[in-house]
C-alpha atoms as a PDB file:
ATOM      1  CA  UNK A   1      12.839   3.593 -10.165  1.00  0.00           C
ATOM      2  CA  UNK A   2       9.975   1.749  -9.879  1.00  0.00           C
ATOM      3  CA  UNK A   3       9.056  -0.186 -12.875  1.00  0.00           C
ATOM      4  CA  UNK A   4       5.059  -1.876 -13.203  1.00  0.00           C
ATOM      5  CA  UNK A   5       5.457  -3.815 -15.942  1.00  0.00           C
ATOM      6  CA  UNK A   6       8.830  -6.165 -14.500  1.00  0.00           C
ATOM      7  CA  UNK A   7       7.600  -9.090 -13.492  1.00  0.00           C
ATOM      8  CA  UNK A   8       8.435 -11.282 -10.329  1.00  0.00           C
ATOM      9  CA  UNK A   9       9.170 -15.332 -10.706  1.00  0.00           C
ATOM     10  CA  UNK A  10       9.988 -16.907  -7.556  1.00  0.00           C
ATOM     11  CA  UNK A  11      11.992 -20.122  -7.995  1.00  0.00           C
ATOM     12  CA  UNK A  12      10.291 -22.523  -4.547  1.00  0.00           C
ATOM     13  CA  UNK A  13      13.375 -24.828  -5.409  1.00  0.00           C
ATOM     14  CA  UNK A  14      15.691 -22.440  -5.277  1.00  0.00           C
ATOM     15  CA  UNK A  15      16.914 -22.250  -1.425  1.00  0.00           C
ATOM     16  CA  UNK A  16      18.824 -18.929   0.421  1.00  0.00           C
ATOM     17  CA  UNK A  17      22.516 -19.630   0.410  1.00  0.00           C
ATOM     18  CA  UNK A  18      24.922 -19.345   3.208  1.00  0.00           C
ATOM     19  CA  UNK A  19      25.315 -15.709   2.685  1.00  0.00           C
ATOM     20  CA  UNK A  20      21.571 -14.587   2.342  1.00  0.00           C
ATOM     21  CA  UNK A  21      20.664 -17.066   5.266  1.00  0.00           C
ATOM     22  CA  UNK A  22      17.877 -15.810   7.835  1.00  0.00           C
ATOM     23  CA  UNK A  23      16.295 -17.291  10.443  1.00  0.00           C
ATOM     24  CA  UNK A  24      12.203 -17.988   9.653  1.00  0.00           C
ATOM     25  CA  UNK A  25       9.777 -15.997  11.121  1.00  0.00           C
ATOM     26  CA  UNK A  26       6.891 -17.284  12.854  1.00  0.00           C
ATOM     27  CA  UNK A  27       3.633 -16.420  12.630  1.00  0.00           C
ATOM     28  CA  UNK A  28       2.604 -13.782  14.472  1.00  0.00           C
ATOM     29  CA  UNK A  29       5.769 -11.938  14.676  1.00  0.00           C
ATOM     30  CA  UNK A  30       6.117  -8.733  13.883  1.00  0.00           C
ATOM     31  CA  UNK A  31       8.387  -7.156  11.277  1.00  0.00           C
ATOM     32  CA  UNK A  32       9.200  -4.476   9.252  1.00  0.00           C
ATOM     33  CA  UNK A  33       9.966  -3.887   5.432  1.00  0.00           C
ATOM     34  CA  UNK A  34      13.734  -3.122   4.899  1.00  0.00           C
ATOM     35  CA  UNK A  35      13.137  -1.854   1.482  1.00  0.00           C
ATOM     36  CA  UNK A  36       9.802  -0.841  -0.576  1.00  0.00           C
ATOM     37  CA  UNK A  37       7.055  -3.572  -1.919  1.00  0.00           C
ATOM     38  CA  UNK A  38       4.698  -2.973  -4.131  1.00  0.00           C
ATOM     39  CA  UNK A  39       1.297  -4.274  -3.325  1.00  0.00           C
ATOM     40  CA  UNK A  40      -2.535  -3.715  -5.217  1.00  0.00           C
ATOM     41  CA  UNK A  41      -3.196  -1.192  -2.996  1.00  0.00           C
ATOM     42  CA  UNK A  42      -0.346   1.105  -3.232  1.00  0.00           C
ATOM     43  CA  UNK A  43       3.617   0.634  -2.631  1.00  0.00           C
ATOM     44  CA  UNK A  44       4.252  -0.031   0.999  1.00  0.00           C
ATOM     45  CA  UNK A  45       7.675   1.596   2.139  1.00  0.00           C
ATOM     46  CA  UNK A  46      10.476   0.493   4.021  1.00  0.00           C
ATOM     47  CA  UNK A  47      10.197   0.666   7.661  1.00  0.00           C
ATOM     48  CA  UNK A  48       5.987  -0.066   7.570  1.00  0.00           C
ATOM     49  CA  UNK A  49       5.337  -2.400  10.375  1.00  0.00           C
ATOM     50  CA  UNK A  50       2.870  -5.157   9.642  1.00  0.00           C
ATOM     51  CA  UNK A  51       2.408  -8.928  10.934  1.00  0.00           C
ATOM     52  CA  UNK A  52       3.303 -12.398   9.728  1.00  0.00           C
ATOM     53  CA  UNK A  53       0.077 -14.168   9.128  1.00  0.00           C
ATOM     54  CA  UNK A  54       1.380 -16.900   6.516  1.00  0.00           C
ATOM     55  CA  UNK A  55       4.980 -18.841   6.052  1.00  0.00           C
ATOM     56  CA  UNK A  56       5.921 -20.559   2.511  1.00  0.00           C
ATOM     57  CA  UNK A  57       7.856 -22.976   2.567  1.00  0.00           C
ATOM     58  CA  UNK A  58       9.395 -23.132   5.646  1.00  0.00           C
ATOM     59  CA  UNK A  59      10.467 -19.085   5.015  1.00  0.00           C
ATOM     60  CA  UNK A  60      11.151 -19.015   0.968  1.00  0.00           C
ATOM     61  CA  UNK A  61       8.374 -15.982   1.513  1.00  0.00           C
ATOM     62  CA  UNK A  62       6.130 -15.152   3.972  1.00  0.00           C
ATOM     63  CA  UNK A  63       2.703 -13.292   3.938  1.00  0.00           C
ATOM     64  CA  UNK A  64       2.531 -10.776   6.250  1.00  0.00           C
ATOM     65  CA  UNK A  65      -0.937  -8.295   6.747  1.00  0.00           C
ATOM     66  CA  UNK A  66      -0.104  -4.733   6.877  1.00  0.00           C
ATOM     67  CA  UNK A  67      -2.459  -1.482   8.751  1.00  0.00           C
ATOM     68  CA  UNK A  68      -0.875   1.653   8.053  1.00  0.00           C
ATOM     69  CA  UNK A  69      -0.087   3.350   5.678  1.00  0.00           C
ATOM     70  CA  UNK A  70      -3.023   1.112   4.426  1.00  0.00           C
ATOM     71  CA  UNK A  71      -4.626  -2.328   4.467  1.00  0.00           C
ATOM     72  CA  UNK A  72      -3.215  -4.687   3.008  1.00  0.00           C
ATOM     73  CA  UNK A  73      -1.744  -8.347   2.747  1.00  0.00           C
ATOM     74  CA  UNK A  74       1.385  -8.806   1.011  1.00  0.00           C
ATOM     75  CA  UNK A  75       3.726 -11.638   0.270  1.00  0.00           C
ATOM     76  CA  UNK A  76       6.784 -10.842   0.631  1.00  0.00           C
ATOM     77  CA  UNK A  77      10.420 -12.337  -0.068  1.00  0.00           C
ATOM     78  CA  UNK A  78      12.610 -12.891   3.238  1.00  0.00           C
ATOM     79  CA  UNK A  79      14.913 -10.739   2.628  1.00  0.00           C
ATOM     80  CA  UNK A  80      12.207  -7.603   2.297  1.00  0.00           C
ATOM     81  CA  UNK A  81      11.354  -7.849   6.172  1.00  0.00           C
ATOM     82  CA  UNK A  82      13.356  -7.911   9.350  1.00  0.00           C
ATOM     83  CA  UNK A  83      12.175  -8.009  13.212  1.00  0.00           C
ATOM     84  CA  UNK A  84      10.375  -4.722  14.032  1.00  0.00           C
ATOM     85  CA  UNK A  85      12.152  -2.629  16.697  1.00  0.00           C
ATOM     86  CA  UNK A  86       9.617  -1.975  19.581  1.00  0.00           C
END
């Protein structure tokens, strides 16, 4: 269940380990959510498409500008988005 009031801290020293490895996105590349994120303008489920416009960190997080099912720019963790399926 969704809960508002937890909080989010992001650690930028902290690095993914062997196991939760991925390979960065670029900009520009399109991807999809593999699980729900919560944005301002709603909660964005898994499976919306939407489009890399920013990289942290050399891929600690990524923003990435969704349409549909709304507008919206998100940040989101690497591990929240894969490569979107044509």
């Amino acid at each position: 269940m969704f809960d508002p009031m937890r909080r989010f801290t992001w650690n930028p020293q902290k690095r993914p380990t062997d196991a939760g490895a991925h390979e960065p996105f670029e900009e520009l590349t399109r991807v999809a959510l593999s699980r729900p994120v919560e944005t301002e303008g709603g909660v964005l489920r898994a499976g919306a498409m939407g489009t890399v416009v920013g990289v942290y960190r050399g891929g600690a997080a990524y923003e990435v500008e969704f349409v549909k099912p709304f507008h919206t720019v998100a940040t989101v963790m690497p591990d929240a988005i894969r490569h979107a399926r044509a």
